[in-house]
N, C-alpha and C. Protein backbone atom coordinates (compact mmCIF):
# COMPACT_ATOMS: atom_id res chain seq x y z
N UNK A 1 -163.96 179.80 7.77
CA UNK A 1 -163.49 179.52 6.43
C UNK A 1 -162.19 180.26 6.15
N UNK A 2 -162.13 181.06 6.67
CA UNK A 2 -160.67 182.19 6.43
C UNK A 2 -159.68 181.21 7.12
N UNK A 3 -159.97 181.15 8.35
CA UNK A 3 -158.68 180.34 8.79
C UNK A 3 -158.24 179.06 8.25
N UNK A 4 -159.24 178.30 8.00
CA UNK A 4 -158.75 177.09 6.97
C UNK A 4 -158.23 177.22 5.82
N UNK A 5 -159.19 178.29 4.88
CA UNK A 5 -158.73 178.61 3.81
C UNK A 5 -156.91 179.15 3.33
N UNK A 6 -157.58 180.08 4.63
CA UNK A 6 -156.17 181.57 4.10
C UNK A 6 -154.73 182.05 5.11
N UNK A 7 -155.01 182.05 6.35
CA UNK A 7 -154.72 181.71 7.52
C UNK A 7 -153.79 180.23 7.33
N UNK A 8 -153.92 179.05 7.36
CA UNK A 8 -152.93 177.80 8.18
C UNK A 8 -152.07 177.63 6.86
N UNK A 9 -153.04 178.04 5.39
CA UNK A 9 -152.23 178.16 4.71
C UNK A 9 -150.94 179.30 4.57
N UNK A 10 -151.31 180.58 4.74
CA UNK A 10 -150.18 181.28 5.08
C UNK A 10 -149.13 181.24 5.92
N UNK A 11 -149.19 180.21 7.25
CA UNK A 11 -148.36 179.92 7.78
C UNK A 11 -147.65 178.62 7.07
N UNK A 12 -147.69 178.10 6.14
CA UNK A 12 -147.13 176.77 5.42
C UNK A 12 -146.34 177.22 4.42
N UNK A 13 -146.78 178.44 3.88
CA UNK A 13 -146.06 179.49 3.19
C UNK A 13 -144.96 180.20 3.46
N UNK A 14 -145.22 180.28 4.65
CA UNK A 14 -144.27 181.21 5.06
C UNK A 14 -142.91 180.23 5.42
N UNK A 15 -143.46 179.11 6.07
CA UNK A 15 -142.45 178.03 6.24
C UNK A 15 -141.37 177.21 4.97
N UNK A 16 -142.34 177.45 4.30
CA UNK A 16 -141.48 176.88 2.71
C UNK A 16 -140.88 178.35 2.23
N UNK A 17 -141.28 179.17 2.19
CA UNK A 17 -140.71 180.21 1.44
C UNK A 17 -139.62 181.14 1.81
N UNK A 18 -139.96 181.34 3.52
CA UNK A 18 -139.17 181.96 3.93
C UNK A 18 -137.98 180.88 5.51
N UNK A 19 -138.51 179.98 5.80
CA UNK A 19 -137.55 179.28 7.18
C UNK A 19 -136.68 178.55 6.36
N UNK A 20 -137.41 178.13 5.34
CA UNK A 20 -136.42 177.31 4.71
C UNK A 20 -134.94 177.66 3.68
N UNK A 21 -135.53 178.51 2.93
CA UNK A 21 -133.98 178.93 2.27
C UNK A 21 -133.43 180.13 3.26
N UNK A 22 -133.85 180.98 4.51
CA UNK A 22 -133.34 181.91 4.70
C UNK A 22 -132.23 181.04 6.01
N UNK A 23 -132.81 180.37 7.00
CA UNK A 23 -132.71 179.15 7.97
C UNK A 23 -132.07 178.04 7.35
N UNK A 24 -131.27 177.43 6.74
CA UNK A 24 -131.60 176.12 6.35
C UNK A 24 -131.04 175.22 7.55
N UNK A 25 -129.80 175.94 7.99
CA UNK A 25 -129.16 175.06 9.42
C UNK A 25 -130.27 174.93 10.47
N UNK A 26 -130.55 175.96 11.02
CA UNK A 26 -131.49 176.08 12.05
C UNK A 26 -132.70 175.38 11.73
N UNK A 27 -133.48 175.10 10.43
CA UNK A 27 -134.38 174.44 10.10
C UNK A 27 -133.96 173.00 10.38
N UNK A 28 -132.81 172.44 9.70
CA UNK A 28 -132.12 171.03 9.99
C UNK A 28 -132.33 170.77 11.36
N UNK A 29 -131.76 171.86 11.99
CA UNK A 29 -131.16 171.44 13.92
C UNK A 29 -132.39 171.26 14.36
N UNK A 30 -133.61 171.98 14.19
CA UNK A 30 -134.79 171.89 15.12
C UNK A 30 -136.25 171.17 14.04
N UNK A 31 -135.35 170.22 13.20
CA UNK A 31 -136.22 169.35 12.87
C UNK A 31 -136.73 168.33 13.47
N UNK A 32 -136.19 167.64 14.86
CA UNK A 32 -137.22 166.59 15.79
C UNK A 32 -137.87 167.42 16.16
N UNK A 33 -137.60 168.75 16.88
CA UNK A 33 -138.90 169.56 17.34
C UNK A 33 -140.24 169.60 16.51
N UNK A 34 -140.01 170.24 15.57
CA UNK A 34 -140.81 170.26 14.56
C UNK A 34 -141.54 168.77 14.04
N UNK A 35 -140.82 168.09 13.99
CA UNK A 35 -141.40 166.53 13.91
C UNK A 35 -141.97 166.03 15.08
N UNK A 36 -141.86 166.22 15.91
CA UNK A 36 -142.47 166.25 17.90
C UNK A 36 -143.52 166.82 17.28
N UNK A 37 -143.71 167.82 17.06
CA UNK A 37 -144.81 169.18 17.18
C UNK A 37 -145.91 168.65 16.34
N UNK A 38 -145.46 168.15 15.33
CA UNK A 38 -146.53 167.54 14.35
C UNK A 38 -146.74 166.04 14.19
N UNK A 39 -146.09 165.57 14.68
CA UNK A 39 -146.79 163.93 15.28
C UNK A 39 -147.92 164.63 16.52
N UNK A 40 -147.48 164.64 17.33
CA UNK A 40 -148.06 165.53 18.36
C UNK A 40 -149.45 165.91 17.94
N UNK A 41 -149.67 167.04 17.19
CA UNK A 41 -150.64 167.76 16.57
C UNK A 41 -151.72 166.89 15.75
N UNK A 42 -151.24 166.13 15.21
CA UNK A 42 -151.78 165.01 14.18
C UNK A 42 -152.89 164.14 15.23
N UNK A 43 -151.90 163.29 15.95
CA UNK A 43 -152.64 162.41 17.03
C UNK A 43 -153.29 163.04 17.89
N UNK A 44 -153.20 164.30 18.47
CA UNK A 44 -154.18 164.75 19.20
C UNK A 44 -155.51 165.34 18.63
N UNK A 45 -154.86 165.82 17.66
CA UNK A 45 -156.52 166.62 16.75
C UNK A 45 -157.22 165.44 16.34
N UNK A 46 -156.37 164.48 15.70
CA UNK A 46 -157.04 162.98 15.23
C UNK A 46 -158.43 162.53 16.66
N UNK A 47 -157.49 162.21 17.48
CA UNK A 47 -158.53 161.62 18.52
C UNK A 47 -159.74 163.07 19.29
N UNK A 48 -159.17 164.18 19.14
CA UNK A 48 -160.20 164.85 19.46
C UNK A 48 -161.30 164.88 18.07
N UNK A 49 -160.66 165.03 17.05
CA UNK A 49 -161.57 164.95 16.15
C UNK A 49 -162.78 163.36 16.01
N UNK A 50 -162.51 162.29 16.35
CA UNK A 50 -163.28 161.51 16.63
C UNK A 50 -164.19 161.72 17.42
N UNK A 51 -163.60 162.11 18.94
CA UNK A 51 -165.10 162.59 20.22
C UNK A 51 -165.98 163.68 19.81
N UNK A 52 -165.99 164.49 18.35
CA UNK A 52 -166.85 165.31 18.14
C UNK A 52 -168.26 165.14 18.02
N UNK A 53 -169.14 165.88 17.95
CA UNK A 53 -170.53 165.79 17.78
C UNK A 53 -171.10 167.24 17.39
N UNK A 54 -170.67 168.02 17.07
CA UNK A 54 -170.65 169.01 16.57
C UNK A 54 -169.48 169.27 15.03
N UNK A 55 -170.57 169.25 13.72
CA UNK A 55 -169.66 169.17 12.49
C UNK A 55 -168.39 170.62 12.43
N UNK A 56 -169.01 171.26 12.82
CA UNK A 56 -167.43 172.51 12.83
C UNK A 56 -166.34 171.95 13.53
N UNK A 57 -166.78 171.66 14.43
CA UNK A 57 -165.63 171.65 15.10
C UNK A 57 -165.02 170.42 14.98
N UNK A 58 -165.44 169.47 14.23
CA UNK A 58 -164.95 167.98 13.37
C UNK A 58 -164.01 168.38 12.39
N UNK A 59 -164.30 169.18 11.47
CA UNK A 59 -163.74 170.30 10.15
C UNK A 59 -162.37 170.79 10.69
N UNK A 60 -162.94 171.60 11.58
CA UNK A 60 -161.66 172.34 12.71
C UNK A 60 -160.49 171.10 12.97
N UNK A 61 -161.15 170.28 13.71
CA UNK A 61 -159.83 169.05 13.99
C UNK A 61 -159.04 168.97 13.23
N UNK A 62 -159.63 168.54 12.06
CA UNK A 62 -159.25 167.65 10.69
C UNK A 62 -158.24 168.25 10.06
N UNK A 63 -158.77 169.68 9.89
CA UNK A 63 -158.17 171.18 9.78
C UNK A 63 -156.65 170.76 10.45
N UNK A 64 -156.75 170.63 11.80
CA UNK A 64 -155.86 170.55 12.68
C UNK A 64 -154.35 169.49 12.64
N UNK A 65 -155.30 168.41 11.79
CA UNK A 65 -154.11 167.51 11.70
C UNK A 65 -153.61 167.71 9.96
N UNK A 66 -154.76 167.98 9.21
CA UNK A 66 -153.58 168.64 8.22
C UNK A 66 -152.55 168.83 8.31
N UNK A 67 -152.74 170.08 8.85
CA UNK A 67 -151.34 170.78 8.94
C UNK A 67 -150.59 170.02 9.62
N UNK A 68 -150.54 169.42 10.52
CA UNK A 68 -149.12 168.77 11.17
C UNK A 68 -148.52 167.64 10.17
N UNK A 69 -149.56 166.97 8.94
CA UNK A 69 -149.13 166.35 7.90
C UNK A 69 -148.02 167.14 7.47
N UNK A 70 -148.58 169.06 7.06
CA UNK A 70 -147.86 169.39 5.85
C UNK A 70 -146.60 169.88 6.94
N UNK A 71 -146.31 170.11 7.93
CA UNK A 71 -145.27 170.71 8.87
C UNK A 71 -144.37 169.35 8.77
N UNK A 72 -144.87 167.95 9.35
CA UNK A 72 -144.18 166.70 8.34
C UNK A 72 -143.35 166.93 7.13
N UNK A 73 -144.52 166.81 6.15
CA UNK A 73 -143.62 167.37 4.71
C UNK A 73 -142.41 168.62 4.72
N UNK A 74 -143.24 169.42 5.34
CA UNK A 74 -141.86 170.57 5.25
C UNK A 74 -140.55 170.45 5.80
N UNK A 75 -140.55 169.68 6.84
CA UNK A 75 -138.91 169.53 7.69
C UNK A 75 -138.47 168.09 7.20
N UNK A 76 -139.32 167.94 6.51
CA UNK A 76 -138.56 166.50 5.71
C UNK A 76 -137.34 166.73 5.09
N UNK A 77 -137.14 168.12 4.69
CA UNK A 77 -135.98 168.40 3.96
C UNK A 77 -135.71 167.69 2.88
N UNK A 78 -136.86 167.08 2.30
CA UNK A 78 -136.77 166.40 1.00
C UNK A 78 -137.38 167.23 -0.11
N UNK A 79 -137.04 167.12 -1.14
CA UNK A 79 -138.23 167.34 -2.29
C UNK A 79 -139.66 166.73 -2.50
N UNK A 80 -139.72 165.50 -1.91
CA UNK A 80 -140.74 165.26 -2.39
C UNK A 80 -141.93 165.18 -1.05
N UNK A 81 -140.94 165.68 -0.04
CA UNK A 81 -141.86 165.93 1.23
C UNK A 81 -142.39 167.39 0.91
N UNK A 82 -141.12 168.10 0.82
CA UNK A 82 -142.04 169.66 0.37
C UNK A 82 -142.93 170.18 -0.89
N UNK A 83 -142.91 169.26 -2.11
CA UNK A 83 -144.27 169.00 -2.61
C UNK A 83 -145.42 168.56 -2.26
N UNK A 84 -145.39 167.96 -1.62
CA UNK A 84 -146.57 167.12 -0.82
C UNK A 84 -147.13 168.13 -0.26
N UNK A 85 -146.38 168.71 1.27
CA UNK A 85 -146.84 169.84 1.39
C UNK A 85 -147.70 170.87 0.93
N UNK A 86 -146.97 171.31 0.29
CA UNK A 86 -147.47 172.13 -0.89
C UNK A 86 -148.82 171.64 -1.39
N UNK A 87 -148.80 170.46 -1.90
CA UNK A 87 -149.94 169.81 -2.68
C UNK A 87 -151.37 169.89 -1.92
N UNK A 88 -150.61 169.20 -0.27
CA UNK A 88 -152.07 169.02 0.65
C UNK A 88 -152.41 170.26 1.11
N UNK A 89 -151.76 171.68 1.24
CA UNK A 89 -151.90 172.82 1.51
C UNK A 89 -152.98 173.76 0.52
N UNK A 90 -152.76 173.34 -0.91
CA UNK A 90 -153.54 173.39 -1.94
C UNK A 90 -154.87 172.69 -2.02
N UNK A 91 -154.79 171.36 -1.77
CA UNK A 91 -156.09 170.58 -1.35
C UNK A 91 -156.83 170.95 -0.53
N UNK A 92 -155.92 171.09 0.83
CA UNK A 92 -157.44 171.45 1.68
C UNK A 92 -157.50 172.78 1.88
N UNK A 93 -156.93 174.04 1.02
CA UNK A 93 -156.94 175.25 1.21
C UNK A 93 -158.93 175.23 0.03
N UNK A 94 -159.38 174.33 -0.62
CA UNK A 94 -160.41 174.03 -1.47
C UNK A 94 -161.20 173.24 -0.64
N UNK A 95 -160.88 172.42 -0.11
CA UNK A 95 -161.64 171.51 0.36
C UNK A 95 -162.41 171.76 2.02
N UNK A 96 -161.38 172.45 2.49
CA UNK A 96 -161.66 172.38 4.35
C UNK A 96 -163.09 174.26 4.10
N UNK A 97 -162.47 175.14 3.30
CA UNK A 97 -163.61 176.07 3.09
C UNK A 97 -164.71 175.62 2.44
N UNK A 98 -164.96 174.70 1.36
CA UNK A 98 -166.32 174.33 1.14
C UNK A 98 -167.26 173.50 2.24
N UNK A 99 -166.09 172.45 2.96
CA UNK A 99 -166.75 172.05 4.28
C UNK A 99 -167.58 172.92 5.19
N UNK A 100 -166.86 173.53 5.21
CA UNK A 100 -166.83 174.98 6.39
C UNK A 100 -168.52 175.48 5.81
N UNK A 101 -168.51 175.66 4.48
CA UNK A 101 -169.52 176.26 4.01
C UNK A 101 -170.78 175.75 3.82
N UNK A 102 -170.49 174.25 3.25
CA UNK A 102 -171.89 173.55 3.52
C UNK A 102 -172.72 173.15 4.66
N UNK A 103 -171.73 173.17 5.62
CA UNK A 103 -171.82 173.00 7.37
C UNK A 103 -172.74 174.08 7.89
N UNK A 104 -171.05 174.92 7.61
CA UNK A 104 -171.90 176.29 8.78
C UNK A 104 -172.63 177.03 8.00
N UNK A 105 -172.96 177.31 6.74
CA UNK A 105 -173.79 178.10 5.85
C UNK A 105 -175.25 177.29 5.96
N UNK A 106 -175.28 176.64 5.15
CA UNK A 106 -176.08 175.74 4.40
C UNK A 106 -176.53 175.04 5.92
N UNK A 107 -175.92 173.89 6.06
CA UNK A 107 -177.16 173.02 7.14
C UNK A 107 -177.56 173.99 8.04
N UNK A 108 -176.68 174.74 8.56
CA UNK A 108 -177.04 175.64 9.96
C UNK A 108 -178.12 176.60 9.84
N UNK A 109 -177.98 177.31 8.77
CA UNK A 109 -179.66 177.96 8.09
C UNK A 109 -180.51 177.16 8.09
N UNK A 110 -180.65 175.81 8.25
CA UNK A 110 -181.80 175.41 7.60
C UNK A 110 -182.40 174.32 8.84
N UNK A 111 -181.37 174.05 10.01
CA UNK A 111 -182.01 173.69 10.49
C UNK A 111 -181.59 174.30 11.63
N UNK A 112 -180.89 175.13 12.34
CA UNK A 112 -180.09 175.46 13.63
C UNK A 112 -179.46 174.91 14.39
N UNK A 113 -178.68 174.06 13.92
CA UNK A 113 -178.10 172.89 14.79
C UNK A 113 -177.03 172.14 14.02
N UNK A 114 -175.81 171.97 14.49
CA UNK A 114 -174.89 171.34 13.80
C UNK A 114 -174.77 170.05 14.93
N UNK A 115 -175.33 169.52 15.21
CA UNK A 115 -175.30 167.94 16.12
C UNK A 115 -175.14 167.28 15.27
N UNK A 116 -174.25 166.67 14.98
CA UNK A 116 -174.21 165.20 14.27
C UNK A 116 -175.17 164.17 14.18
N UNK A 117 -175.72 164.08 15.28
CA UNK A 117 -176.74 163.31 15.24
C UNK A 117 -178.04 163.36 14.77
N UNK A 118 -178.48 164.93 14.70
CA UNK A 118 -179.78 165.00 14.03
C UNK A 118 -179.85 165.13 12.51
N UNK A 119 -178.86 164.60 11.90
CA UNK A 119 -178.78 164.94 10.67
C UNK A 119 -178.90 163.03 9.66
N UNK A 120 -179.57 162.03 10.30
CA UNK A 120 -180.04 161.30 9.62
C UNK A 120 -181.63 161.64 8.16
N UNK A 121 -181.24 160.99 7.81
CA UNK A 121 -181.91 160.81 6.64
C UNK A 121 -182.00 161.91 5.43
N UNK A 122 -180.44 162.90 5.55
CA UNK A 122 -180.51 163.79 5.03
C UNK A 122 -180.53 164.04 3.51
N UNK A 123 -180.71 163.06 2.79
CA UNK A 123 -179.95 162.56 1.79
C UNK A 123 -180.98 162.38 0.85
N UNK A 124 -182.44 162.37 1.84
CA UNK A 124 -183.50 161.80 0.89
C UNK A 124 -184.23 163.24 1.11
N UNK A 125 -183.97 164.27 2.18
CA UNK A 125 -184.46 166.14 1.92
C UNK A 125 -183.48 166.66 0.99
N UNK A 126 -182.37 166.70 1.07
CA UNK A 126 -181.42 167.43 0.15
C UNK A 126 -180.63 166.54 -0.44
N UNK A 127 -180.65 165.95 -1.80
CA UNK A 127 -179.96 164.70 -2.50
C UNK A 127 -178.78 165.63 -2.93
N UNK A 128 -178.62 167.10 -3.18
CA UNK A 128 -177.80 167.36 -4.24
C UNK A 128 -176.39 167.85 -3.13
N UNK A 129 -177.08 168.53 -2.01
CA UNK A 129 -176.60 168.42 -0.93
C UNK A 129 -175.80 167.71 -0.16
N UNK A 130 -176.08 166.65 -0.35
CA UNK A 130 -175.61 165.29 0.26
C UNK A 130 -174.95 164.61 -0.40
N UNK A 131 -174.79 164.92 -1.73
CA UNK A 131 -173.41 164.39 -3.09
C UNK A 131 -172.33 165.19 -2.40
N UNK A 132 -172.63 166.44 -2.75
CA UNK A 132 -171.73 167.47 -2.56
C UNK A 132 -170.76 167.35 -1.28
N UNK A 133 -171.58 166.98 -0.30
CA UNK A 133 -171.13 166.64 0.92
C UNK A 133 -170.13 165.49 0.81
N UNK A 134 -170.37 164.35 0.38
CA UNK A 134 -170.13 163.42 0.36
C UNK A 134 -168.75 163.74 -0.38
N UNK A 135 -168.87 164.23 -1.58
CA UNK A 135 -167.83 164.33 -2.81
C UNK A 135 -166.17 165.09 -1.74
N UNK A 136 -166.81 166.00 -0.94
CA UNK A 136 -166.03 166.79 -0.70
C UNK A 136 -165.59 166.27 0.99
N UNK A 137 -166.15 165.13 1.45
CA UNK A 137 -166.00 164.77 3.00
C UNK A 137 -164.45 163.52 2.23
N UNK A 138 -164.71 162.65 1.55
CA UNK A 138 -164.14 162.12 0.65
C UNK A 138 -162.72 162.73 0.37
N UNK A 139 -162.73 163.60 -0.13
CA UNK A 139 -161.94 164.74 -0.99
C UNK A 139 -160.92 165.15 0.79
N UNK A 140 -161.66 164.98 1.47
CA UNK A 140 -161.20 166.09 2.83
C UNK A 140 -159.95 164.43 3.29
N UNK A 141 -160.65 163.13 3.30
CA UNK A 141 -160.02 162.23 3.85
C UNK A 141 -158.56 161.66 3.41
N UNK A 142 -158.20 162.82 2.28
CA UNK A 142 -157.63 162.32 0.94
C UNK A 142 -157.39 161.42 -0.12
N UNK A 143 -158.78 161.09 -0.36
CA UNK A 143 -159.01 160.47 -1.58
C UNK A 143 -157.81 160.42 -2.64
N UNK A 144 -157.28 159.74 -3.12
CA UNK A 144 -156.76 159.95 -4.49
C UNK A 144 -157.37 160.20 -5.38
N UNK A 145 -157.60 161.08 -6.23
CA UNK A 145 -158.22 161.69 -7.68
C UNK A 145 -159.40 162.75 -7.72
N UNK A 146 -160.23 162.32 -6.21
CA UNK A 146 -161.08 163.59 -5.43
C UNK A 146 -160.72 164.89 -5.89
N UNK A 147 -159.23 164.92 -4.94
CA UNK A 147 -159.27 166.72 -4.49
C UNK A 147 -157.68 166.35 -5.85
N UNK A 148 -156.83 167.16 -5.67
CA UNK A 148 -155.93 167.63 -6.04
C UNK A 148 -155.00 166.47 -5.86
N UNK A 149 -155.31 165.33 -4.77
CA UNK A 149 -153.94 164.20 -4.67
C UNK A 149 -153.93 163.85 -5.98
């Protein structure tokens, strides 16, 4: 939860706050890199995040291509790319730790096992559970009006 939370966000921070007005040439010049790096990052966490079967490390992916969204936004060198940023950095700095929490807290206490697969019919043991889940799996995909978009 730290690293999703506090962690990928501090590095998005640091990129808007400090590469950008202190850098601005050097930010310009090694913007395909940076755009490489996060297409890159996106599509690979994307498709690893599909072969999962274990929910952390689904979270983790997802986690994963975030950020190459908001690293997108940031070398956009636009305004309305580096809001965005900002925005989805805010979103899932809420969203990817409650995941984290209903996952690895909550199901993993209760049953020892984060397999994807043994977790049918969960909905009719824990209903309030399974909103929550839902509200916030939703919220993670970026919903419009969910989380913060």
């Amino acid at each position: 939860m730290i690293l999703a939370g506090l962690t990928l966000k501090l590095a998005s921070y640091g990129m808007i706050r400090v590469l950008l007005p202190i850098l601005p040439e050097a930010s310009a010049h090694y913007t395909p890199i940076a755009f490489t790096f996060g297409m890159v990052s996106i599509v690979y966490a994307s498709i690893s995040c599909v072969r999962q079967t274990d929910f952390k490390c689904l979270i983790a992916y997802s986690s994963i291509a975030h950020m190459g969204v908001v690293v997108l936004g940031t070398f956009s060198n636009t305004i309305q790319g580096i809001e965005g940023a900002i925005l989805l950095s805010l979103a899932h700095g809420f969203v990817s730790p409650a995941l984290f929490f209903l996952v690895g807290d909550v199901i993993y206490s209760r049953f020892h096992s984060r397999v994807i697969k043994y977790y049918r019919g969960l909905t009719t043991l824990m209903p309030l559970f399974s909103a929550m889940f839902f509200i916030f799996t939703v919220a993670n995909m970026g919903t419009p009006g969910i989380s913060l978009n």
